[in-house]
Protein backbone atom coordinates (compact mmCIF):
# COMPACT_ATOMS: atom_id res chain seq x y z
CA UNK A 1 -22.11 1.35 -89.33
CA UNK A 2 -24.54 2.22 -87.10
CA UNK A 3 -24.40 -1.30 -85.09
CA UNK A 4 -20.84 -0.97 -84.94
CA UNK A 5 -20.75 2.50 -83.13
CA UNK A 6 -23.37 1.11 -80.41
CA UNK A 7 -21.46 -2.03 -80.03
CA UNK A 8 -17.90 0.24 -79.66
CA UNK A 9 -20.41 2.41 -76.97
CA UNK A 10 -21.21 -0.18 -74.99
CA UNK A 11 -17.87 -1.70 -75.14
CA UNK A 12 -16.26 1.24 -73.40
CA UNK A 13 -19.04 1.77 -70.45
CA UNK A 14 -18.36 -1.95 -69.89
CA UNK A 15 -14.40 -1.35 -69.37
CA UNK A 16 -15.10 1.73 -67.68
CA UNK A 17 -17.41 -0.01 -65.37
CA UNK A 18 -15.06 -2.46 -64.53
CA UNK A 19 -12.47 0.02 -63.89
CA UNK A 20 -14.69 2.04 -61.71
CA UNK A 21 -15.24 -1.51 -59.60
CA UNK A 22 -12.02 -2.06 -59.75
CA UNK A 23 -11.25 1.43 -57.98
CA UNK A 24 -13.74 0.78 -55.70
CA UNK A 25 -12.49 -2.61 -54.57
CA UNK A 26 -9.17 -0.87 -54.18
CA UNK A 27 -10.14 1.71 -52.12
CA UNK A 28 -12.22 -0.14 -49.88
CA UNK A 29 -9.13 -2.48 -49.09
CA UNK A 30 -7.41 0.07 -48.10
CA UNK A 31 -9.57 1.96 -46.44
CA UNK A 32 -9.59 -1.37 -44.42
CA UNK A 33 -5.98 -1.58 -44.38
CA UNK A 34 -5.70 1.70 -42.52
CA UNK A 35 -8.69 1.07 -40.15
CA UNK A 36 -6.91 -2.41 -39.00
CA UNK A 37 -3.81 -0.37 -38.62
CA UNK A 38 -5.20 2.61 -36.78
CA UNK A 39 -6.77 0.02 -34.31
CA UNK A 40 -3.66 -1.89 -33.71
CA UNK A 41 -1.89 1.40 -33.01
CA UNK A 42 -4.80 3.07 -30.67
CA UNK A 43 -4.49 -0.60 -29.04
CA UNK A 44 -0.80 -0.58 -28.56
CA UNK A 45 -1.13 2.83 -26.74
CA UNK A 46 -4.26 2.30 -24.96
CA UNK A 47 -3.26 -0.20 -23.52
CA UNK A 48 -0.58 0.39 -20.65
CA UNK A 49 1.20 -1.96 -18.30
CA UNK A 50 -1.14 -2.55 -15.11
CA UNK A 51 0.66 -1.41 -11.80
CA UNK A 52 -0.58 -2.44 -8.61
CA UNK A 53 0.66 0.45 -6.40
CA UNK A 54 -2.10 3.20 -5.16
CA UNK A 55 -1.60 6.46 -6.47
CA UNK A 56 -1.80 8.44 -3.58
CA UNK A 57 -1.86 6.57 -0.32
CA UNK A 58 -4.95 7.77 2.48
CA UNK A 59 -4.86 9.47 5.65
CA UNK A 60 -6.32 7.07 8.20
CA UNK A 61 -8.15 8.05 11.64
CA UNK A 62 -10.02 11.18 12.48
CA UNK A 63 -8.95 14.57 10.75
CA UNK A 64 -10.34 18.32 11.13
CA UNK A 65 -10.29 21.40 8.86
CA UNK A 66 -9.49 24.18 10.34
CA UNK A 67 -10.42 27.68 8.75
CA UNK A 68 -8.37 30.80 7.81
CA UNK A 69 -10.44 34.17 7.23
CA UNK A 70 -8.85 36.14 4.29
CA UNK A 71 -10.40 39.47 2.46
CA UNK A 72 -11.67 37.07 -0.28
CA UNK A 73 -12.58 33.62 1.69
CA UNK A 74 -12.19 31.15 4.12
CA UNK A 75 -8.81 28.50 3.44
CA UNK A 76 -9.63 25.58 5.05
CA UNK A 77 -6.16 23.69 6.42
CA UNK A 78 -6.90 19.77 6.62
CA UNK A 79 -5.30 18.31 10.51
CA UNK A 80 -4.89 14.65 9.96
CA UNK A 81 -4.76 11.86 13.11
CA UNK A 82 -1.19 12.32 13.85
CA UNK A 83 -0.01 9.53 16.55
CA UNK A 84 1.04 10.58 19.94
CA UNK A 85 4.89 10.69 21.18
CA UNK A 86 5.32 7.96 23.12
CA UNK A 87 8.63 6.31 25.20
CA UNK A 88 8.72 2.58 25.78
CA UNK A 89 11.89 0.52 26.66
CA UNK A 90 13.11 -1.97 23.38
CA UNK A 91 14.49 -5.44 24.08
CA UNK A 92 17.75 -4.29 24.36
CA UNK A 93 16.94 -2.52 27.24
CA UNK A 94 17.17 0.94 25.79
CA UNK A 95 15.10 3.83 26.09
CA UNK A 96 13.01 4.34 22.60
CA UNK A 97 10.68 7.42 21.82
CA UNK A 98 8.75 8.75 19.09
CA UNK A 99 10.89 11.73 18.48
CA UNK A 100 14.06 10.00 18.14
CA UNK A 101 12.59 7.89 15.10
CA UNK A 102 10.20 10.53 13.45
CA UNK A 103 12.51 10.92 10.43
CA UNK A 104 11.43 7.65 9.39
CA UNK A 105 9.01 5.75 8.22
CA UNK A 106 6.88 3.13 10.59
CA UNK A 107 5.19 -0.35 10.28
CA UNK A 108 3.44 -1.43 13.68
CA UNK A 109 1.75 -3.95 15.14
CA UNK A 110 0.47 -5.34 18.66
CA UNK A 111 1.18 -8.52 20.03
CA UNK A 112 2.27 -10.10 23.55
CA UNK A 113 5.16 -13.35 23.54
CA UNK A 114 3.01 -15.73 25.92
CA UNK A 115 0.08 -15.62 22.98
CA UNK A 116 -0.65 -18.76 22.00
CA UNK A 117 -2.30 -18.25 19.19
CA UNK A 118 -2.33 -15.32 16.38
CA UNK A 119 1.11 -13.88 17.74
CA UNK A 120 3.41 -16.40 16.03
CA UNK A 121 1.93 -16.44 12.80
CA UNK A 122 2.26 -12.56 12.85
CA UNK A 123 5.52 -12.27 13.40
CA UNK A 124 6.55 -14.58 10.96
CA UNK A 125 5.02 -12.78 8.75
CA UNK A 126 6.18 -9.28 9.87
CA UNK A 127 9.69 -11.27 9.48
CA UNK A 128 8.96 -11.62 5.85
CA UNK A 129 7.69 -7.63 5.28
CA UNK A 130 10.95 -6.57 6.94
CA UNK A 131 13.06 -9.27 4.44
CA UNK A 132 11.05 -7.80 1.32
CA UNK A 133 12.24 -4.28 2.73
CA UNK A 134 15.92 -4.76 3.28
CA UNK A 135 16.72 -1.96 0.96
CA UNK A 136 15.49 0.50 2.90
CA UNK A 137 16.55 -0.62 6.24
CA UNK A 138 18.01 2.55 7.20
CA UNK A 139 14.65 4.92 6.36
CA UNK A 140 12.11 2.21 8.28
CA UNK A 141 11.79 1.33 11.45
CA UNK A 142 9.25 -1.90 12.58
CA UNK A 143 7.86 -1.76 16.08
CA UNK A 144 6.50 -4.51 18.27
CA UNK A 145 4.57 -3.43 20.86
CA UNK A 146 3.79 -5.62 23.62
CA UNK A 147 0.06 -5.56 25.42
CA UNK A 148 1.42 -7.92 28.56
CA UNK A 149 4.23 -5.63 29.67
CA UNK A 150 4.37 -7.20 33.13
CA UNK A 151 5.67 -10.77 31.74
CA UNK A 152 7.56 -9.61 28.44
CA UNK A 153 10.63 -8.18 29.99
CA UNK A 154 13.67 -6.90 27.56
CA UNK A 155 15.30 -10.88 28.30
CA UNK A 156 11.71 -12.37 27.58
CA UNK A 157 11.70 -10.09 24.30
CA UNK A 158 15.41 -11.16 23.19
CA UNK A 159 14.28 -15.20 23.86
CA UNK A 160 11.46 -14.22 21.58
CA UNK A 161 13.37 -12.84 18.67
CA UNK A 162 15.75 -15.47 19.00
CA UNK A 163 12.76 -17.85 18.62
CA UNK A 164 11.68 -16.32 15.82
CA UNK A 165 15.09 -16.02 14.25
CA UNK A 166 14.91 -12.05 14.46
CA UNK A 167 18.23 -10.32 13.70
CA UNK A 168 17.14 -7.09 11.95
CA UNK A 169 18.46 -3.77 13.72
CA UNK A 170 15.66 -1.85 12.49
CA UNK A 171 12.90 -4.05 14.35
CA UNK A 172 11.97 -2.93 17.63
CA UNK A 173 10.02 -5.21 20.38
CA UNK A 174 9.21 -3.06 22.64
CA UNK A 175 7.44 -2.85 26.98
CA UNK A 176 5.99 0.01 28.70
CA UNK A 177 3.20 0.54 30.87
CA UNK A 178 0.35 -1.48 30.69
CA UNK A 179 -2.65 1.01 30.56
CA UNK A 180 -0.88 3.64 28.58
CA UNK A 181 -0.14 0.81 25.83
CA UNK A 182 -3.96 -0.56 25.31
CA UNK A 183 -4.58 3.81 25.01
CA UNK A 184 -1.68 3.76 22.19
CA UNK A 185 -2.87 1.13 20.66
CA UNK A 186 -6.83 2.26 19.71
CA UNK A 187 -6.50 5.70 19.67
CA UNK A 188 -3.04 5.86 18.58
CA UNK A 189 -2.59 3.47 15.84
CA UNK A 190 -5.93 2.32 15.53
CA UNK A 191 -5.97 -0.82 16.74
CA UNK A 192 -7.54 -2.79 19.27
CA UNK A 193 -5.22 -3.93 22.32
CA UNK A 194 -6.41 -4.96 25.58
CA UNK A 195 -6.85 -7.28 28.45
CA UNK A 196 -9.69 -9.75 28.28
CA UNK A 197 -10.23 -12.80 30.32
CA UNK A 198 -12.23 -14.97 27.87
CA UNK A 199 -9.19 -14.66 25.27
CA UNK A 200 -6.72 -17.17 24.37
CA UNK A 201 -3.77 -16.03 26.61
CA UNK A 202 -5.60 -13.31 28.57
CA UNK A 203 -5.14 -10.32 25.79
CA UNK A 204 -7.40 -9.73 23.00
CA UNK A 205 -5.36 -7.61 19.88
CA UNK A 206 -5.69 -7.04 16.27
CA UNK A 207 -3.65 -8.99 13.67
CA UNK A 208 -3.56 -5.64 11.71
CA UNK A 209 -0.09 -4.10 10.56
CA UNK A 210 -0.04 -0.20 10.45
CA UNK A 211 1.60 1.94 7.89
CA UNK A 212 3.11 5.34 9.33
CA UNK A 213 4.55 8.36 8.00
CA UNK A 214 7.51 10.58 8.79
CA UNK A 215 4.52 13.28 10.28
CA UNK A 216 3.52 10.30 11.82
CA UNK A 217 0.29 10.12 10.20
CA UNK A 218 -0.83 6.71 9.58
CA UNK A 219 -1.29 5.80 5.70
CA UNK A 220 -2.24 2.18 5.81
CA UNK A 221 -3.87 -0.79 7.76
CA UNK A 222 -2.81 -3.65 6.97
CA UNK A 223 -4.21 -7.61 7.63
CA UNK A 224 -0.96 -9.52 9.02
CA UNK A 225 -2.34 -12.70 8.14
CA UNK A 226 -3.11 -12.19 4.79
CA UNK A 227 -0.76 -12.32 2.53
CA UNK A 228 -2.84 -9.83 -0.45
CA UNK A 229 -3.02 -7.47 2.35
CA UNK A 230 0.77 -7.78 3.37
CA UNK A 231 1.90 -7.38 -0.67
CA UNK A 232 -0.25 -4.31 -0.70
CA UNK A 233 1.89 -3.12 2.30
CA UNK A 234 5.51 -3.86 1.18
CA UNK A 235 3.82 -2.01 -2.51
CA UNK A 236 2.92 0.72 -0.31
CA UNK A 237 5.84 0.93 1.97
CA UNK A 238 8.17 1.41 -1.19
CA UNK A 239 5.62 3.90 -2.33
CA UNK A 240 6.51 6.29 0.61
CA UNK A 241 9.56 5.68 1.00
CA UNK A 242 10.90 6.26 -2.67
CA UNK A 243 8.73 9.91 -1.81
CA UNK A 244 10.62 10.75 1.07
């Protein structure tokens, strides 16, 4: 009777053993269950679409702060390089100023028509910025602005952007004064423009593109010739003009 009871005993702790594994195994594979779940969601929101566009674009060029004495503390007021006004005659032989175009946004650039070599290329591809940008021909202007006014004339400008297949009414090429324009050019918009003798066609210029504001504050340089760069423009460009 005895043997029988002990056998029965050990019987029971056997199934109850088993049952306890059996919980166990259970629990741990869902416990596992959840933990691959809880990944896959923290993955699915983790892990947002990639954009390419800055989130807030810089102020280029020398800026001051300015101070404001209160009763508490001094408020400092940030002056960013602003562009000077500036009057030039376009291709059409109109008078064109700063003022009359401030309400919109600007993409610049230097060049002269006799260049014989980074000129073409640049336009071309200032040609394919100003396609990309159709939508918002009537908020941005593009100016040309020629380093060797004394030969590009308003006719030698319209042969030009006939050349180079140029019909957009926002795009400006545009001749003033000689000195004044190598001055606009490097402390204006920050980019080199002048005469020089050892160059290829007598000029030497950058093959930058410059981003400007409706303050006229300049918010991105741009490589003309490279065609990262000139994506990073047009992604810019649409930037601050969907802000205005």
């Amino acid at each position: 009777m005895l043997l029988c009871y002990k056998s029965s005993m050990i019987k029971k702790k056997s199934v109850e053993k088993m049952n306890l594994k059996t919980k166990i195994t259970k629990f741990l594979s869902l416990s596992k269950s959840l933990i691959l779940f809880g990944l896959i969601v923290l993955s699915a929101c983790t892990e947002a679409p990639k954009k390419e566009t800055r989130v807030n674009l810089p102020f280029i060029g020398h800026h001051d702060i300015v101070y404001e004495a209160t009763d508490d503390y001094n408020v400092g007021d940030t002056i960013f390089h602003t562009v000077p006004n500036w009057e030039y005659l376009t291709h059409d032989s109109v008078m064109l100023n700063a003022k009359s175009i401030n309400d919109k946004v600007w993409i610049v650039d230097f060049f002269f028509s006799y260049c014989p070599t980074i000129c073409p290329p640049m336009t071309h591809a200032m040609r394919g910025v100003n396609d990309s940008l159709k939508a918002y021909k009537d908020e941005l202007n593009f100016l040309s602005f020629s380093i060797d006014p004394d030969r590009d004339t308003p006719k030698r400008l319209r042969l030009y952007r006939k050349r180079h297949e140029i019909t957009a009414e926002n795009w400006f090429f545009l001749t003033g004064n000689e000195a004044e324009t190598h001055k606009l050019g490097l402390d204006g918009f920050q980019l080199l423009a002048n005469a020089d003798k050892n160059a290829p066609g007598g000029y030497a210029h950058s093959p930058n593109f410059v981003l400007v504001d409706k303050n006229q504050h300049i918010r991105g340089v741009y490589d003309g010739l490279d065609a990262a760069s000139r994506k990073q423009l047009i992604i810019d460009a649409k930037k601050l003009l969907d802000a205005n």
